[in-house]
N, C-alpha and C. Protein backbone atom coordinates (compact mmCIF):
# COMPACT_ATOMS: atom_id res chain seq x y z
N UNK A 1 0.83 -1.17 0.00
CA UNK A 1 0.00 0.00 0.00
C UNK A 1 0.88 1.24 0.00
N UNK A 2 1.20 1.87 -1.11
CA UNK A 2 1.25 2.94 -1.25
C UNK A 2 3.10 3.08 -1.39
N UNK A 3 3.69 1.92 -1.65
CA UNK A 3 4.96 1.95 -2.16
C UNK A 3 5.01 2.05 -3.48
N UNK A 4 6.18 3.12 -3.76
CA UNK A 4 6.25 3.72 -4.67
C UNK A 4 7.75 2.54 -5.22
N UNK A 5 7.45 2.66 -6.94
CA UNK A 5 8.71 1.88 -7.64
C UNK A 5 9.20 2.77 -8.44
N UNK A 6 10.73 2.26 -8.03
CA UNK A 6 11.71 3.27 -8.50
C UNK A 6 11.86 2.83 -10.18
N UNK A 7 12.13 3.76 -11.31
CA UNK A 7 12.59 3.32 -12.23
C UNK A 7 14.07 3.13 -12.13
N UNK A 8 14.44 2.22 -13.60
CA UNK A 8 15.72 1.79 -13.30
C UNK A 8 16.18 3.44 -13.45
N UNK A 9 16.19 4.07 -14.37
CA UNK A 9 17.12 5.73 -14.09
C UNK A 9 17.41 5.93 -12.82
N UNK A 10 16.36 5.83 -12.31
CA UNK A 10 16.14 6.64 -10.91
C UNK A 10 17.29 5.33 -9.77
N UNK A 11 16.80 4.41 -10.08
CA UNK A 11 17.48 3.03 -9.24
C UNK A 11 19.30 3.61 -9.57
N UNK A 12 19.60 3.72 -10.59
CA UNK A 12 20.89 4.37 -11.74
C UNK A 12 21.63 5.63 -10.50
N UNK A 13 20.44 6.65 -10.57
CA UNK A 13 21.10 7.64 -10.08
C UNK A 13 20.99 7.87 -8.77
N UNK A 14 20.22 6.91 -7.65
CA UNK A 14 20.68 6.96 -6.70
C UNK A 14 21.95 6.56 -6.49
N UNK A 15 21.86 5.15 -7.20
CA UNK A 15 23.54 4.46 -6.89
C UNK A 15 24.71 5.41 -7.22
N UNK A 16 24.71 6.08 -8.15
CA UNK A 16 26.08 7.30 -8.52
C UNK A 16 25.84 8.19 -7.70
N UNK A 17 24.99 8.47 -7.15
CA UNK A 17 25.02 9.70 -5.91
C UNK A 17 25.55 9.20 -4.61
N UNK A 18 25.29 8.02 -4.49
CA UNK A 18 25.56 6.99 -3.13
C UNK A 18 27.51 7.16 -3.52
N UNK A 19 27.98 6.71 -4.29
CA UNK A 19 28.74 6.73 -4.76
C UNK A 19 30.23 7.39 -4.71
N UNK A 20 29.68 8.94 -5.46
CA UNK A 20 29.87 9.93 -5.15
C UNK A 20 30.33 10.54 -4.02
N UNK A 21 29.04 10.06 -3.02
CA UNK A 21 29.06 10.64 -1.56
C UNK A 21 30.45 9.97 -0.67
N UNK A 22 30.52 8.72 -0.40
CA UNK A 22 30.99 7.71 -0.07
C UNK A 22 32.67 8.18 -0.56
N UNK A 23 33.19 8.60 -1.68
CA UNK A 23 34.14 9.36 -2.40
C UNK A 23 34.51 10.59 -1.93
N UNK A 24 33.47 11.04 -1.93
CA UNK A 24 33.60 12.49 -0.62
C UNK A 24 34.36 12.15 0.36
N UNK A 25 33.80 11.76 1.00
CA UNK A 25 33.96 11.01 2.55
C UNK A 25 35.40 10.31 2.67
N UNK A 26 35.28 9.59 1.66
CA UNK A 26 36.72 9.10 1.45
C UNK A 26 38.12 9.92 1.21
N UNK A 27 37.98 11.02 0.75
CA UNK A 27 38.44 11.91 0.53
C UNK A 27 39.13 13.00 1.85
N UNK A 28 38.58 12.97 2.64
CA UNK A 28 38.69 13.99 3.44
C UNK A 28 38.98 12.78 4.83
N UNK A 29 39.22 11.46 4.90
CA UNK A 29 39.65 10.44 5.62
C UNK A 29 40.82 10.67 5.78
N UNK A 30 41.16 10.71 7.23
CA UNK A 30 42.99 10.49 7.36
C UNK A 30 43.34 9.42 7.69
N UNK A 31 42.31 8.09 8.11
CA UNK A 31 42.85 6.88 8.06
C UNK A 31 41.89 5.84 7.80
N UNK A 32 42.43 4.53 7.29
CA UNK A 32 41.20 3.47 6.60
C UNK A 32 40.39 3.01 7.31
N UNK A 33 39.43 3.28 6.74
CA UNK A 33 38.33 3.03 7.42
C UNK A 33 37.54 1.51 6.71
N UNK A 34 37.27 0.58 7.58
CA UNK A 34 37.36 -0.79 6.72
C UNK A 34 36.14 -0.67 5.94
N UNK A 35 34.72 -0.19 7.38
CA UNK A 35 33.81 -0.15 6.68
C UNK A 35 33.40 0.95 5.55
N UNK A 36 33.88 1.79 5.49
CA UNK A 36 33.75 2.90 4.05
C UNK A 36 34.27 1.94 3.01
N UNK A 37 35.51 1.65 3.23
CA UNK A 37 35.89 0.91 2.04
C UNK A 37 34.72 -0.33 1.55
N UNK A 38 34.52 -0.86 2.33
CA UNK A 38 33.51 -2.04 2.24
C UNK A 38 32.65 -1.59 1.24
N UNK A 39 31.67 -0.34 1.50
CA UNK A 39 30.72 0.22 1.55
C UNK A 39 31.00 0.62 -0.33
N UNK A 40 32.38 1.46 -0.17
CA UNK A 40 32.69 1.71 -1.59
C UNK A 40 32.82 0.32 -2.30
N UNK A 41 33.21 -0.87 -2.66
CA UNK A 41 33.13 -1.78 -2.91
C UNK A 41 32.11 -2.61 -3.18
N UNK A 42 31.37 -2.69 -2.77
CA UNK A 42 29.86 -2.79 -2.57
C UNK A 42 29.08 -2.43 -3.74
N UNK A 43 28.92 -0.83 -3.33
CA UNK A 43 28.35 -0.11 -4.48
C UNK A 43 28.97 0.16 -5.70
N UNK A 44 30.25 -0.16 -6.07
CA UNK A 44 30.97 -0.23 -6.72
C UNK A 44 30.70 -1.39 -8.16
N UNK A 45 30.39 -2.80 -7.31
CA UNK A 45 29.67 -4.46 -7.57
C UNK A 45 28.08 -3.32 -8.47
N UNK A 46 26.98 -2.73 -7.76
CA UNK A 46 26.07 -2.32 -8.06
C UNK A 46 26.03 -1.65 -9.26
N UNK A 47 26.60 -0.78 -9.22
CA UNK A 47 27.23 0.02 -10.39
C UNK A 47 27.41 -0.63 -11.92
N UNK A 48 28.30 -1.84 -11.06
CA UNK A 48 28.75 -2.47 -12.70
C UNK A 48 27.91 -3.11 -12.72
N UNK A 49 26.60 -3.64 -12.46
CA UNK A 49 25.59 -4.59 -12.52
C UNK A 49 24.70 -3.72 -13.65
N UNK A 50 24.76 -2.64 -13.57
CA UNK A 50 23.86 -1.31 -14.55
C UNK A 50 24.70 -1.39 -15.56
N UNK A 51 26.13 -1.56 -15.98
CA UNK A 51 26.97 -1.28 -16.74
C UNK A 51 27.33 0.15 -16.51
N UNK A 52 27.59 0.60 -15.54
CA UNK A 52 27.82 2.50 -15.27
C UNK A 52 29.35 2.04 -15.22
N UNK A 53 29.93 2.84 -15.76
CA UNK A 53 31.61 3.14 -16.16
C UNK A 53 31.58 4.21 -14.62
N UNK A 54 32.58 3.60 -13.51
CA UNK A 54 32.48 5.19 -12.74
C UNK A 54 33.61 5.44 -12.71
N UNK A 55 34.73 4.81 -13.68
CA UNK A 55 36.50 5.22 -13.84
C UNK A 55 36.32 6.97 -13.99
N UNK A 56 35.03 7.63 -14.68
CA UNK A 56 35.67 9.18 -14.34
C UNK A 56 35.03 9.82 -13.14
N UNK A 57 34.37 8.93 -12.43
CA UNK A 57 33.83 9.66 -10.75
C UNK A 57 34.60 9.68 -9.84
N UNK A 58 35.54 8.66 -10.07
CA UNK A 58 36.33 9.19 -9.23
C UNK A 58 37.65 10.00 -9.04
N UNK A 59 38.10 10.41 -7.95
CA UNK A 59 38.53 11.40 -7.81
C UNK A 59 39.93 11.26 -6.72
């Protein structure tokens, strides 16, 4: 009742925003953090499941 379905775009561009963010974060880390990494890795697997190239997201 009253759940809403994501299209795949939308499914698409959460994951590169998730992404993104997680890259941020990573970024401004002064030491490893297992679970970020995990986390990037993860969504990373997701990503290529869409076929999304994210070799220029990151940073």
């Amino acid at each position: 009742m009253g759940e809403e379905i994501l299209t795949l775009e939308e499914q698409k561009q959460i994951l590169i925003d998730a992404y993104i963010n997680l890259m941020r974060i990573k970024k401004v880390q002064k030491e490893v953090n297992e679970e970020l990494e995990y986390q990037i890795k993860t969504t990373k697997v997701k990503l290529s499941t869409f076929g999304i190239d994210i070799s220029e997201l990151e940073f």
